[in-house]
PDB file of N, CA and C in Angstrom:
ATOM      1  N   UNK A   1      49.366 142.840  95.736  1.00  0.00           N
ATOM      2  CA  UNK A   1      49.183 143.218  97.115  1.00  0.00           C
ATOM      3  C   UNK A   1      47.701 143.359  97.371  1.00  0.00           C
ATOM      4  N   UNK A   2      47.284 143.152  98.060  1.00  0.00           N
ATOM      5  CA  UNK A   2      45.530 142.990  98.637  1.00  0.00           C
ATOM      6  C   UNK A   2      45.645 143.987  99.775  1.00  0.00           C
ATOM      7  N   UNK A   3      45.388 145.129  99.379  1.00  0.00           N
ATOM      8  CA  UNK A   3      45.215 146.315 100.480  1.00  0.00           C
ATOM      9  C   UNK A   3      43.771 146.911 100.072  1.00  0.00           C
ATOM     10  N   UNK A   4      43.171 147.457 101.390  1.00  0.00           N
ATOM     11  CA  UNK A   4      41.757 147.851 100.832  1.00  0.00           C
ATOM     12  C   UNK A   4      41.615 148.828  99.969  1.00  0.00           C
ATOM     13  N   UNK A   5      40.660 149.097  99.278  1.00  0.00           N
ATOM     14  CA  UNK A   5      40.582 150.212  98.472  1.00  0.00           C
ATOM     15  C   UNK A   5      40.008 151.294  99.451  1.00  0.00           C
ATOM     16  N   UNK A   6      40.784 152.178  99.628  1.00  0.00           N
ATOM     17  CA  UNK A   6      40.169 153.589 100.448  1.00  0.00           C
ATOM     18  C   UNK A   6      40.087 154.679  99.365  1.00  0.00           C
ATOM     19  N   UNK A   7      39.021 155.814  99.790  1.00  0.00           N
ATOM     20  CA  UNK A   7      38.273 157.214  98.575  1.00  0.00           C
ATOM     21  C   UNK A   7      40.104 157.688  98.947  1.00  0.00           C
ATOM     22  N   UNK A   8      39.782 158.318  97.776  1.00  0.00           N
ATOM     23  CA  UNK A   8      40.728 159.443  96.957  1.00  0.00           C
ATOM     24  C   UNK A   8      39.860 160.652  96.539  1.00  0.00           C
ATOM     25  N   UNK A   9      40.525 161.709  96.576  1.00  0.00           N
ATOM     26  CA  UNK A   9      39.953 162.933  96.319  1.00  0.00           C
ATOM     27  C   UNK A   9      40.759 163.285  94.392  1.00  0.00           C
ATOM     28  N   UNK A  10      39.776 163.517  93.865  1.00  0.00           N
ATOM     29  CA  UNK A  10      40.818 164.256  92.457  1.00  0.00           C
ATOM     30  C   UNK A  10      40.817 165.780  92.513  1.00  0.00           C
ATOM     31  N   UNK A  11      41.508 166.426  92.235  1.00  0.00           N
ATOM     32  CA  UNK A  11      41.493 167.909  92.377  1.00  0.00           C
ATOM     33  C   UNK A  11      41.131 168.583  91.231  1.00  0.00           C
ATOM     34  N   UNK A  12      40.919 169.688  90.901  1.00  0.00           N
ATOM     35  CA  UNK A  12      40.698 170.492  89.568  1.00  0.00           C
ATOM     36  C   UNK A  12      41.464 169.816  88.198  1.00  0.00           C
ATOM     37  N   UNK A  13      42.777 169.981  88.833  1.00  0.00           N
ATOM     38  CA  UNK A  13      43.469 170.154  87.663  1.00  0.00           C
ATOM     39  C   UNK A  13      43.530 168.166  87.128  1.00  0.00           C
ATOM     40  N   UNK A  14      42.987 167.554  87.683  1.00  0.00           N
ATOM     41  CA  UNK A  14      42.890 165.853  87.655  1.00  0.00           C
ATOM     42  C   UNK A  14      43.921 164.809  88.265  1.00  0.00           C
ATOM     43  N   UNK A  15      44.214 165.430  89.035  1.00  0.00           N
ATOM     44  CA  UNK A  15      45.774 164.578  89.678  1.00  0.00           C
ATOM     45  C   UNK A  15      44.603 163.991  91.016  1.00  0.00           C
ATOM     46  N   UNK A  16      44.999 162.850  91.184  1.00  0.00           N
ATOM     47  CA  UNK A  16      44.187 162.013  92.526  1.00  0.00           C
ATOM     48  C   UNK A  16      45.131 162.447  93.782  1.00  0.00           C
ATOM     49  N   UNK A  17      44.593 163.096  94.460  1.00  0.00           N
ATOM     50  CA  UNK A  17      45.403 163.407  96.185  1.00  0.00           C
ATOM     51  C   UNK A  17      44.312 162.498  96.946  1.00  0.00           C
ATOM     52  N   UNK A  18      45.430 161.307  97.709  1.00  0.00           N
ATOM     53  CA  UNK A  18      44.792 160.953  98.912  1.00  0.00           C
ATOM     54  C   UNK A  18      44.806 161.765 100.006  1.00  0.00           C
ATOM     55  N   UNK A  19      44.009 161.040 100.801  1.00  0.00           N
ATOM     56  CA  UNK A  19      44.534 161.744 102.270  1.00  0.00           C
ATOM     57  C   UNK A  19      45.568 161.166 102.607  1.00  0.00           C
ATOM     58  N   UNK A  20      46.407 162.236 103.275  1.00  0.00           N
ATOM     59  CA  UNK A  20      47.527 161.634 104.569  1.00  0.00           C
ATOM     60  C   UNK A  20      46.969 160.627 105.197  1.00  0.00           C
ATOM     61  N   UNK A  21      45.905 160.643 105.881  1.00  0.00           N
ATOM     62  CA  UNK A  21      45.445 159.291 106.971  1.00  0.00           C
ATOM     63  C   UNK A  21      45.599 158.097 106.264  1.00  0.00           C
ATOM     64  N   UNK A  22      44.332 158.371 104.879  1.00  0.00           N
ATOM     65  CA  UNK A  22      45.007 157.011 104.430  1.00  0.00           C
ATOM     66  C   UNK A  22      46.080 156.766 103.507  1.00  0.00           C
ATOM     67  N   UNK A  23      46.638 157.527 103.212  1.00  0.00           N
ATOM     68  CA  UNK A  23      48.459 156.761 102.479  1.00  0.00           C
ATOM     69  C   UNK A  23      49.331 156.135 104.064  1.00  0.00           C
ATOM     70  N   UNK A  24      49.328 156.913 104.646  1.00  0.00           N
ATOM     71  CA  UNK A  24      49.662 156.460 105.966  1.00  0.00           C
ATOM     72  C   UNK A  24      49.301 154.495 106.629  1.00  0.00           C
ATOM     73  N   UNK A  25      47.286 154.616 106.474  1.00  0.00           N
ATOM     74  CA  UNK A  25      47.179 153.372 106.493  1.00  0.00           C
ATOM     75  C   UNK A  25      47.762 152.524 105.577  1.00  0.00           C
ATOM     76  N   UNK A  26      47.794 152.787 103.896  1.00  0.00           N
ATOM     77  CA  UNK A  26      48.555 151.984 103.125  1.00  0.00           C
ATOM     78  C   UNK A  26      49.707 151.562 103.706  1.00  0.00           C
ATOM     79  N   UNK A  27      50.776 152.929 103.821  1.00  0.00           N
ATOM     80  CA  UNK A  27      52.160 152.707 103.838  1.00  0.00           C
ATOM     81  C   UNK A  27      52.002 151.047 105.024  1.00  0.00           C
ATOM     82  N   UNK A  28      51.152 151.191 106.354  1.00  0.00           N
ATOM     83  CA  UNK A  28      51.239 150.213 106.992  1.00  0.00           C
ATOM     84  C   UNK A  28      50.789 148.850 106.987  1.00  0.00           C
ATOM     85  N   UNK A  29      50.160 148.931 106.102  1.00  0.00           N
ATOM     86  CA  UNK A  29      49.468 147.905 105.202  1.00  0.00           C
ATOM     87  C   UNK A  29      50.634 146.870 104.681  1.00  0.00           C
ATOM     88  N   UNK A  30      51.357 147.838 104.007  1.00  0.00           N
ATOM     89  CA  UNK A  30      52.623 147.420 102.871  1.00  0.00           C
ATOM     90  C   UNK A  30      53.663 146.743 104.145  1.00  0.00           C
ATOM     91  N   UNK A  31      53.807 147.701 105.015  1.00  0.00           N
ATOM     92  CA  UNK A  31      54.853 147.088 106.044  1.00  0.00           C
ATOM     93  C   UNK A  31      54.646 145.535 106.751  1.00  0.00           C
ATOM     94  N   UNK A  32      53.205 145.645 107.054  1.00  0.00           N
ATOM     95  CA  UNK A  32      52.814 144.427 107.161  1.00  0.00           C
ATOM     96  C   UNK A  32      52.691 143.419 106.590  1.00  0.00           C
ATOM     97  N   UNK A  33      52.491 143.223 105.490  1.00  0.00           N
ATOM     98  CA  UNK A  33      52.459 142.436 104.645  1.00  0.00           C
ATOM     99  C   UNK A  33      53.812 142.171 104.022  1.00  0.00           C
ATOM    100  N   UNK A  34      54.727 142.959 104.120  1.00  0.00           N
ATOM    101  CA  UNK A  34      56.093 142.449 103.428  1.00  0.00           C
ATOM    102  C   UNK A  34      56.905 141.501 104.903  1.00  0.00           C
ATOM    103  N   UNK A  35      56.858 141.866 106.258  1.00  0.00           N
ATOM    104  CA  UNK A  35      57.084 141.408 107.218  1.00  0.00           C
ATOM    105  C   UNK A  35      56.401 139.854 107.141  1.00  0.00           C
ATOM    106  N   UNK A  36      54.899 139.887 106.800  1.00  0.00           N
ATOM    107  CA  UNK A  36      54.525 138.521 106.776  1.00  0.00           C
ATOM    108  C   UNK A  36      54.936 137.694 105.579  1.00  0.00           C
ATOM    109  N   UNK A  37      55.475 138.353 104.532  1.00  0.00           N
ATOM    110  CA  UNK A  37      56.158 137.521 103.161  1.00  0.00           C
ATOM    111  C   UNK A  37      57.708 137.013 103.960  1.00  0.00           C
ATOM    112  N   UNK A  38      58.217 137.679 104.249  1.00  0.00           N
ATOM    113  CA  UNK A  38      59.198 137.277 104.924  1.00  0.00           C
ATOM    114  C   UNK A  38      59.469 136.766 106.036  1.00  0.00           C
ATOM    115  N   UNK A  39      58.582 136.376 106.925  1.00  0.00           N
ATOM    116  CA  UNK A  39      58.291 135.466 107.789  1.00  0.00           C
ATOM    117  C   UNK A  39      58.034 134.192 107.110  1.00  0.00           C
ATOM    118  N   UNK A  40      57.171 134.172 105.898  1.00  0.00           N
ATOM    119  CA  UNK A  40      56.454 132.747 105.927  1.00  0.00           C
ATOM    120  C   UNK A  40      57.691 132.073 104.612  1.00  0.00           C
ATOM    121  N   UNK A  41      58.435 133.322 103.838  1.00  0.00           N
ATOM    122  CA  UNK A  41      59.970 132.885 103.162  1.00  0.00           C
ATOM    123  C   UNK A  41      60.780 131.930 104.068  1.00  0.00           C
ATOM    124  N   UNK A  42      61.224 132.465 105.065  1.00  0.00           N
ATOM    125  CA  UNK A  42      62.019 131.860 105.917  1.00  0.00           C
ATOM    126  C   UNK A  42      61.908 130.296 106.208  1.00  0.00           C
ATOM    127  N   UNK A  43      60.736 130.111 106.302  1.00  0.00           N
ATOM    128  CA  UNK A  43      60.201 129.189 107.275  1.00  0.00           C
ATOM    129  C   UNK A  43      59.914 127.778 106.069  1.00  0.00           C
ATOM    130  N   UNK A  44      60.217 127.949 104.419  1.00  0.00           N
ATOM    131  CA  UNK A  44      60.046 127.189 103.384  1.00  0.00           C
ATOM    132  C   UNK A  44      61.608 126.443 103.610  1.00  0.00           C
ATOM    133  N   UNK A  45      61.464 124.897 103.461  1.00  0.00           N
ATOM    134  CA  UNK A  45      62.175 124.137 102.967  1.00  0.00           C
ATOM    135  C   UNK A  45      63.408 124.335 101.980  1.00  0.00           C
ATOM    136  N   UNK A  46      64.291 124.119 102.354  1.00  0.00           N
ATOM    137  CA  UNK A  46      65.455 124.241 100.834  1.00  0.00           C
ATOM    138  C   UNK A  46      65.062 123.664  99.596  1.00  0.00           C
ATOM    139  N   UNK A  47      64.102 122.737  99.604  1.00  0.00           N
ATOM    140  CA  UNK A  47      63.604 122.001  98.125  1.00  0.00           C
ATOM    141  C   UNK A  47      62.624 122.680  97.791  1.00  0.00           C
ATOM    142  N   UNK A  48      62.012 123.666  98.799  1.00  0.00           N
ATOM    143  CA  UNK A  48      60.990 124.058  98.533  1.00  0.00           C
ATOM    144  C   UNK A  48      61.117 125.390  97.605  1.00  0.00           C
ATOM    145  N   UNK A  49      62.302 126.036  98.301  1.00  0.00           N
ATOM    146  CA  UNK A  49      63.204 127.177  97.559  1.00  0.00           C
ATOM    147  C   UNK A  49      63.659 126.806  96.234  1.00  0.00           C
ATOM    148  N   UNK A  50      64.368 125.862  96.356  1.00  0.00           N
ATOM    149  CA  UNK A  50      64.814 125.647  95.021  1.00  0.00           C
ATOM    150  C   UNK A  50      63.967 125.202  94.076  1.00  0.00           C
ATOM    151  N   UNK A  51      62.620 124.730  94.202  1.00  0.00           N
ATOM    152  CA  UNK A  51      61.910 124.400  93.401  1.00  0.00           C
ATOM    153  C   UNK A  51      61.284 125.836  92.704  1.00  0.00           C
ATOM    154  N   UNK A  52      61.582 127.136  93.466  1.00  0.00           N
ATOM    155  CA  UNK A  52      61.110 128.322  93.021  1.00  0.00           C
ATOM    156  C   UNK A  52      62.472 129.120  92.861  1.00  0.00           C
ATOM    157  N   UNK A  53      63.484 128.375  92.500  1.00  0.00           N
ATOM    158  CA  UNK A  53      64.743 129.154  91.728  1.00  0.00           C
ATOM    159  C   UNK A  53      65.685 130.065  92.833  1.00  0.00           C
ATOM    160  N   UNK A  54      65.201 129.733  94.071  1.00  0.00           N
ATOM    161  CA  UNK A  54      65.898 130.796  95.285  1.00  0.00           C
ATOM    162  C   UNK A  54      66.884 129.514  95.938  1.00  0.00           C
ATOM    163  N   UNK A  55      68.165 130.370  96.674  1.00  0.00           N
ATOM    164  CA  UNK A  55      68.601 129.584  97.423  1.00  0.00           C
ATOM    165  C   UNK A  55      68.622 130.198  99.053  1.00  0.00           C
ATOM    166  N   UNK A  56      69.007 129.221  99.674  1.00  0.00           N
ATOM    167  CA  UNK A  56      68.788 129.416 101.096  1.00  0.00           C
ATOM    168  C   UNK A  56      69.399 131.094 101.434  1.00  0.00           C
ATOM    169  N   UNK A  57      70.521 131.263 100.888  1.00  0.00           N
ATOM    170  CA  UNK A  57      71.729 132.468 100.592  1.00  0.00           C
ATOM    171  C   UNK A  57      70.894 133.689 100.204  1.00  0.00           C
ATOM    172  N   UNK A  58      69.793 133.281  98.943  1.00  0.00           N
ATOM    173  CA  UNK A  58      68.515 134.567  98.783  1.00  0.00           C
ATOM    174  C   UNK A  58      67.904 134.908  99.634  1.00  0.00           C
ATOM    175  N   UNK A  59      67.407 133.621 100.096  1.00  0.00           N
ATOM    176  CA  UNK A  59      66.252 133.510 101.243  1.00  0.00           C
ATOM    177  C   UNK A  59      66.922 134.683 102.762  1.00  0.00           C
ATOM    178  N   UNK A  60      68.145 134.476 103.231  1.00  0.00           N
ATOM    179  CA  UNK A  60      68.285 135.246 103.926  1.00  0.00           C
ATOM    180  C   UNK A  60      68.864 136.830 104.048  1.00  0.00           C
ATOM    181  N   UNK A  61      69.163 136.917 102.767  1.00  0.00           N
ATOM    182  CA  UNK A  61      69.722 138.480 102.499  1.00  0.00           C
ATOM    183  C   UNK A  61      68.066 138.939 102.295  1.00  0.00           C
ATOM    184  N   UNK A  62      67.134 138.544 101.654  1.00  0.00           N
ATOM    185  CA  UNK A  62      65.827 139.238 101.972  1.00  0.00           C
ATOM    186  C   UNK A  62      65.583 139.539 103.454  1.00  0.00           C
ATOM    187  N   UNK A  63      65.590 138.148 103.968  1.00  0.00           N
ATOM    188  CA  UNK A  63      64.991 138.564 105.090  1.00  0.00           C
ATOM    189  C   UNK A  63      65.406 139.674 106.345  1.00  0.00           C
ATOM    190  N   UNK A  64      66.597 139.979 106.132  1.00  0.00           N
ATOM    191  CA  UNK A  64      67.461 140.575 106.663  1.00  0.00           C
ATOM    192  C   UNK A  64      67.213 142.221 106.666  1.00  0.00           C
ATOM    193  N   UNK A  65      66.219 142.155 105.387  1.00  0.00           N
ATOM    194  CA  UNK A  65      65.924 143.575 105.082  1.00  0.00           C
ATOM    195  C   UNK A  65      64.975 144.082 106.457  1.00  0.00           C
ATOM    196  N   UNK A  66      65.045 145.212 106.487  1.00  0.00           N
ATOM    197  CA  UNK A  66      64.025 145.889 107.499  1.00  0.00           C
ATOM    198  C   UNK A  66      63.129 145.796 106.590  1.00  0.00           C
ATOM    199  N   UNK A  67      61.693 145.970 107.322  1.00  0.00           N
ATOM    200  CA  UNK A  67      59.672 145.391 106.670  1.00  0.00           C
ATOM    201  C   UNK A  67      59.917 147.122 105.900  1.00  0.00           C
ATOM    202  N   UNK A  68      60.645 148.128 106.217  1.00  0.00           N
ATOM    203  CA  UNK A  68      60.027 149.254 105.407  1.00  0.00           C
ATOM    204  C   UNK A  68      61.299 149.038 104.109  1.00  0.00           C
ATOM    205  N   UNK A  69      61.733 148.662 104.036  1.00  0.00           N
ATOM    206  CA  UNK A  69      62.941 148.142 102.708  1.00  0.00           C
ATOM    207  C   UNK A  69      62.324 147.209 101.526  1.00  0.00           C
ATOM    208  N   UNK A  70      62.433 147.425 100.204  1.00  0.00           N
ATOM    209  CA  UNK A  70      61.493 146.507  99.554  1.00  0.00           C
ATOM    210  C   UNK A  70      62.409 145.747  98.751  1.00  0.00           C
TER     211      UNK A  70
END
């Protein structure tokens, strides 16, 4: 996934807490980008699928998913 790298805070005890703002931008990041995987799925050839082991039958039970469903 190619999402930007945004600061993280580490706390005392060494655990990394983001901010809310940005896990938030992630989370929408992720939404977007799974919406555009499954847009540009759809839109591949049946030879094109099957040349990557999927059938048309895969191809649409993915797409079917809601963008926040992984």
């Amino acid at each position: 996934m190619s999402t930007t790298e945004l600061p993280s805070a580490t706390a005392q005890d060494g655990v990394v807490r983001r901010d809310p703002i940005t896990s938030l931008i992630d989370l929408l990041l992720t939404w977007h980008e799974r919406a555009q995987e499954r847009r540009c799925l759809a839109s591949r050839s049946d030879s094109f699928l099957a040349d990557c082991g999927l059938s048309r039958c895969d191809v649409e039970a993915e797409i079917r998913k809601p963008f926040w469903r992984d």
